[in-house]
N, C-alpha and C. Protein backbone atom coordinates (compact mmCIF):
# COMPACT_ATOMS: atom_id res chain seq x y z
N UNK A 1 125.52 110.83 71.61
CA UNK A 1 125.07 111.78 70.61
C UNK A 1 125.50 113.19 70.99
N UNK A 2 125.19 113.69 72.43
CA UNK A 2 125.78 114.68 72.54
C UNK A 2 127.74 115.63 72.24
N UNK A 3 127.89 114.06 72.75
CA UNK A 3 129.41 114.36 72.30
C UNK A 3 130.09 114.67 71.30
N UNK A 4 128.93 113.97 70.36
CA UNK A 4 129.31 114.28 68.50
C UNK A 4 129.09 115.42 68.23
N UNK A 5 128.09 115.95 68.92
CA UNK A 5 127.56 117.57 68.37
C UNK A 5 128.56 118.37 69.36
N UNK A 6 129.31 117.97 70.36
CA UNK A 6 130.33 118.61 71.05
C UNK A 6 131.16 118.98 70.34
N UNK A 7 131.85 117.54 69.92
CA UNK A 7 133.05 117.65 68.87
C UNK A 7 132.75 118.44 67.72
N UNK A 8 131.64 118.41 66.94
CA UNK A 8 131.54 118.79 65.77
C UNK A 8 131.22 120.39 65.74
N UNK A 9 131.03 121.03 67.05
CA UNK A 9 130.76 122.44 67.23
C UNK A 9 132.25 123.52 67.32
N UNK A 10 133.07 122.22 68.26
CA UNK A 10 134.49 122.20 68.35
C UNK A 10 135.40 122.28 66.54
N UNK A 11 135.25 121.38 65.91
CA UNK A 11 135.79 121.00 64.94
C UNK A 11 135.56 122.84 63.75
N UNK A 12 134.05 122.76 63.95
CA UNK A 12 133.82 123.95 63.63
C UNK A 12 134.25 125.32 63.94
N UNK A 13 134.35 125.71 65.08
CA UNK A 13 134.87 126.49 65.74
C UNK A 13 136.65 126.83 65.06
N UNK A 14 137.30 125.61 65.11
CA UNK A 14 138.61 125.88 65.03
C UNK A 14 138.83 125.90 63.24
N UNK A 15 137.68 125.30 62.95
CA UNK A 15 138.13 125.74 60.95
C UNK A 15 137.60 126.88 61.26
N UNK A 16 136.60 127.64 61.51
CA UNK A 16 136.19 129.06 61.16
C UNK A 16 137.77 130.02 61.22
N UNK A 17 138.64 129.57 63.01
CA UNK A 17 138.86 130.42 63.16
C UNK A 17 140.50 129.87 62.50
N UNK A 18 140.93 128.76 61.73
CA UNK A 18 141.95 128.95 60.73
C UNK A 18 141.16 129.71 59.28
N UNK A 19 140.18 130.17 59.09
CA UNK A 19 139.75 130.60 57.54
C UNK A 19 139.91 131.65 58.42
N UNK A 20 139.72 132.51 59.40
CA UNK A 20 139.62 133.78 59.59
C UNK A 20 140.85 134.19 59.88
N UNK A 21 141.69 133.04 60.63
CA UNK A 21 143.63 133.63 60.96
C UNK A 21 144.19 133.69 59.56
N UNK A 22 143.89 132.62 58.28
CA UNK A 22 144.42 132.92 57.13
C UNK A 22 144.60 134.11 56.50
N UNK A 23 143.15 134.96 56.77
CA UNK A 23 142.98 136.27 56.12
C UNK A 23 143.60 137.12 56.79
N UNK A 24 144.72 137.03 57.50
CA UNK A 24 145.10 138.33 58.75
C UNK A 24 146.96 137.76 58.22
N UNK A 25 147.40 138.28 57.42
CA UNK A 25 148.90 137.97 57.50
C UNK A 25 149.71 139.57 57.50
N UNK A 26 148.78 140.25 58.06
CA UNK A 26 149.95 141.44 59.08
C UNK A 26 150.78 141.19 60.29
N UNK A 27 151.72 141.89 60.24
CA UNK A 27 152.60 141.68 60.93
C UNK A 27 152.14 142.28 62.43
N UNK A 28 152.05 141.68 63.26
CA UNK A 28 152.14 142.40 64.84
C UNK A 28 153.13 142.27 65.70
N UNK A 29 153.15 143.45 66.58
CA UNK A 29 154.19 143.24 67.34
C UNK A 29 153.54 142.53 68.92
N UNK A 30 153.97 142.08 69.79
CA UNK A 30 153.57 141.19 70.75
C UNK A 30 154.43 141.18 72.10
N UNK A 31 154.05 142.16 73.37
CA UNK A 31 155.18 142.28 74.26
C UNK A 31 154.66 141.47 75.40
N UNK A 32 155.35 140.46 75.71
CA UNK A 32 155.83 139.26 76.78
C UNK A 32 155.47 140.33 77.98
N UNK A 33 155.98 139.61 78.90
CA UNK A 33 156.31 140.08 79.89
C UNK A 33 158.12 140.89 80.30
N UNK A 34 158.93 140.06 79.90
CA UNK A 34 160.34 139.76 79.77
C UNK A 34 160.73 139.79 77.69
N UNK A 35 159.92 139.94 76.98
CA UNK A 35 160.50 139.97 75.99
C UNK A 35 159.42 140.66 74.89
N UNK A 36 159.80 140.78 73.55
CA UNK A 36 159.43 141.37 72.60
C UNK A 36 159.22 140.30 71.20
N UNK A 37 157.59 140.15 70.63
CA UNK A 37 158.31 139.44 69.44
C UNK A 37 156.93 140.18 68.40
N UNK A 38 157.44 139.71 66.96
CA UNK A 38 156.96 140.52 66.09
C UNK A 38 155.77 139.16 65.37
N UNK A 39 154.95 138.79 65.35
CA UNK A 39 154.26 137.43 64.40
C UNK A 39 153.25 138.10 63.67
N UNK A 40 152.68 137.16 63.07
CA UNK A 40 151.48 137.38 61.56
C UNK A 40 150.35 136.67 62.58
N UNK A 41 149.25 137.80 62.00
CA UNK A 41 148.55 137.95 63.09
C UNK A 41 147.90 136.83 63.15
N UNK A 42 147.68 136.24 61.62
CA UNK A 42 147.01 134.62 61.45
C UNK A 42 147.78 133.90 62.96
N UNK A 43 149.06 133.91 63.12
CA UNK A 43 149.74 132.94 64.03
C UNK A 43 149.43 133.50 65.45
N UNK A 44 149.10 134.59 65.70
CA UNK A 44 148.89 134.98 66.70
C UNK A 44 147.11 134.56 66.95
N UNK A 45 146.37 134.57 66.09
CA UNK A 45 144.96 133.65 66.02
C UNK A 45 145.37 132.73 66.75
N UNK A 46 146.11 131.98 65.49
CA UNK A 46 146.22 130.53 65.74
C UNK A 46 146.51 130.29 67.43
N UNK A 47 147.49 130.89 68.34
CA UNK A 47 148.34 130.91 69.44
C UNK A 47 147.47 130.59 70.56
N UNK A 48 146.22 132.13 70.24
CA UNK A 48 145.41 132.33 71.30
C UNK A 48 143.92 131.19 71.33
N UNK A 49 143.98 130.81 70.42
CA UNK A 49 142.90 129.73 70.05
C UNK A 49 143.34 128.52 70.84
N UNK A 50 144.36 127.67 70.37
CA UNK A 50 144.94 126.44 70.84
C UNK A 50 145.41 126.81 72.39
N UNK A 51 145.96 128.15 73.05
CA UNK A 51 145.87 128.67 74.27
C UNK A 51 144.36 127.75 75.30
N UNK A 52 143.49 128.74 74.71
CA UNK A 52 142.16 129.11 75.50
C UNK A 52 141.62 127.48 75.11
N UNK A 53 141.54 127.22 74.30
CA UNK A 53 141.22 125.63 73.98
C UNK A 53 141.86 124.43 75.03
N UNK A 54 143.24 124.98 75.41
CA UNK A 54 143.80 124.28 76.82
C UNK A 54 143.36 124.14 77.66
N UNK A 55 143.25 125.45 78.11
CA UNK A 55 142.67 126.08 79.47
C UNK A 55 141.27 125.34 79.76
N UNK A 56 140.60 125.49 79.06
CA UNK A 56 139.11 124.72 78.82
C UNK A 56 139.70 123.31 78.97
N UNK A 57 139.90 122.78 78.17
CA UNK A 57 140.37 121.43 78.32
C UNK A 57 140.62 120.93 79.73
N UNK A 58 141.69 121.48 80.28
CA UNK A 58 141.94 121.69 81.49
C UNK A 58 141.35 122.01 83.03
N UNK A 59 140.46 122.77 82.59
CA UNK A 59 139.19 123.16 83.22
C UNK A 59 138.02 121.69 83.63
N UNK A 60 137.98 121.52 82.60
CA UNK A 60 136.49 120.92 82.37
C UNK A 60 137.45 119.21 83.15
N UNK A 61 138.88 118.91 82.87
CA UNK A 61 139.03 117.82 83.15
C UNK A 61 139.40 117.53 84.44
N UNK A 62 139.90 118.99 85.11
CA UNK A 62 140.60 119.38 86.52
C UNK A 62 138.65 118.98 87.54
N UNK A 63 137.66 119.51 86.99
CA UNK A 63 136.11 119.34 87.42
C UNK A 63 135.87 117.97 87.13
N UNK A 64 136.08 117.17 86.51
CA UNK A 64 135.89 115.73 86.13
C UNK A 64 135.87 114.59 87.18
N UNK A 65 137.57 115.01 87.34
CA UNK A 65 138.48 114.35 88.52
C UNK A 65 138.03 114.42 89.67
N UNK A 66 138.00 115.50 90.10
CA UNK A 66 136.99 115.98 91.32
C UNK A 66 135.88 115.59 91.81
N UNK A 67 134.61 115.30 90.40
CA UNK A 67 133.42 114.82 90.53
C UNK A 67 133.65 113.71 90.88
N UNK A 68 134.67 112.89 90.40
CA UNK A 68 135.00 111.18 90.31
C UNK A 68 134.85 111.17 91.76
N UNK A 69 136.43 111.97 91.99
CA UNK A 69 136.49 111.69 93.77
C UNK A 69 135.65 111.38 94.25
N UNK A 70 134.49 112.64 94.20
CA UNK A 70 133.41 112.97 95.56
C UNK A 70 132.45 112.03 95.14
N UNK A 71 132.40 111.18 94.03
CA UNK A 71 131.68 109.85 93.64
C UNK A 71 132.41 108.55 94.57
N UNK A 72 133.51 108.74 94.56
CA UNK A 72 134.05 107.80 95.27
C UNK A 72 134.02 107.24 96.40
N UNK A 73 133.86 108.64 96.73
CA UNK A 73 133.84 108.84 98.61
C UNK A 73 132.46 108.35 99.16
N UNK A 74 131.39 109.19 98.24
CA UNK A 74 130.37 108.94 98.57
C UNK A 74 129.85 107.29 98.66
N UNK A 75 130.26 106.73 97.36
CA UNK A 75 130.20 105.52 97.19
C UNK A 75 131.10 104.51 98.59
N UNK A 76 131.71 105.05 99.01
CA UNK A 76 132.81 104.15 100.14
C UNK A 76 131.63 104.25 101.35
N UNK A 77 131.42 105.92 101.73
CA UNK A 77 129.99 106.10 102.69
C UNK A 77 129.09 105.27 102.96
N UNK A 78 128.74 104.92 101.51
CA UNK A 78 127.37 104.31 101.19
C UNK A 78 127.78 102.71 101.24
N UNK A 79 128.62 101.84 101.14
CA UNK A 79 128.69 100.83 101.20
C UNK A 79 129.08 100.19 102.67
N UNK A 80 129.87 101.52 103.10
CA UNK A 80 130.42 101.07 105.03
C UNK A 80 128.57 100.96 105.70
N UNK A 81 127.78 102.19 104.99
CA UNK A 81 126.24 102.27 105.91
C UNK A 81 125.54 101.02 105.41
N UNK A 82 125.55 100.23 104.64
CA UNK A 82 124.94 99.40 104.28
C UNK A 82 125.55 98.21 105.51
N UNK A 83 126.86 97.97 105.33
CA UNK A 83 127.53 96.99 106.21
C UNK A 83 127.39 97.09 107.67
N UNK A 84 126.60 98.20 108.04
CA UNK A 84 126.56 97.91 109.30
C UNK A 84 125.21 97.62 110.17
């Protein structure tokens, strides 16, 4: 159940913020590091959204993995102390 209201806070989140990039079709300019580019600011929404949405993604799954491990380990601990 929680996950549904995850997703569905998610799902929400990213229509708000295509109805709010729709309303923005000025032009901006956008300097790189190494380069120069000009986009509509809707796309530049769009950019930084699906960006930071990674990162999170990434985040939360890079902490996942980790937890697994130290589940693992612990679990190996716990079965050698039993065996002996």
């Amino acid at each position: 159940m929680k996950g549904l209201i995850v997703f569905l806070l998610v799902v929400l989140l990213l229509c708000v913020s295509v109805v709010i990039g729709s309303q923005n079709d000025q032009l901006v300019t956008v300097n790189y590091l190494i380069a120069q580019s000009t986009l509509h600011l809707s796309t530049l929404l769009a950019i930084a959204v699906a960006i930071g949405f990674l990162i999170g993604l990434l985040c939360i799954v890079i902490s996942w993995l980790s937890m697994r491990l130290q589940l693992g380990l612990v679990k190996q601990k716990l079965k050698k102390m039993r065996s002996e």
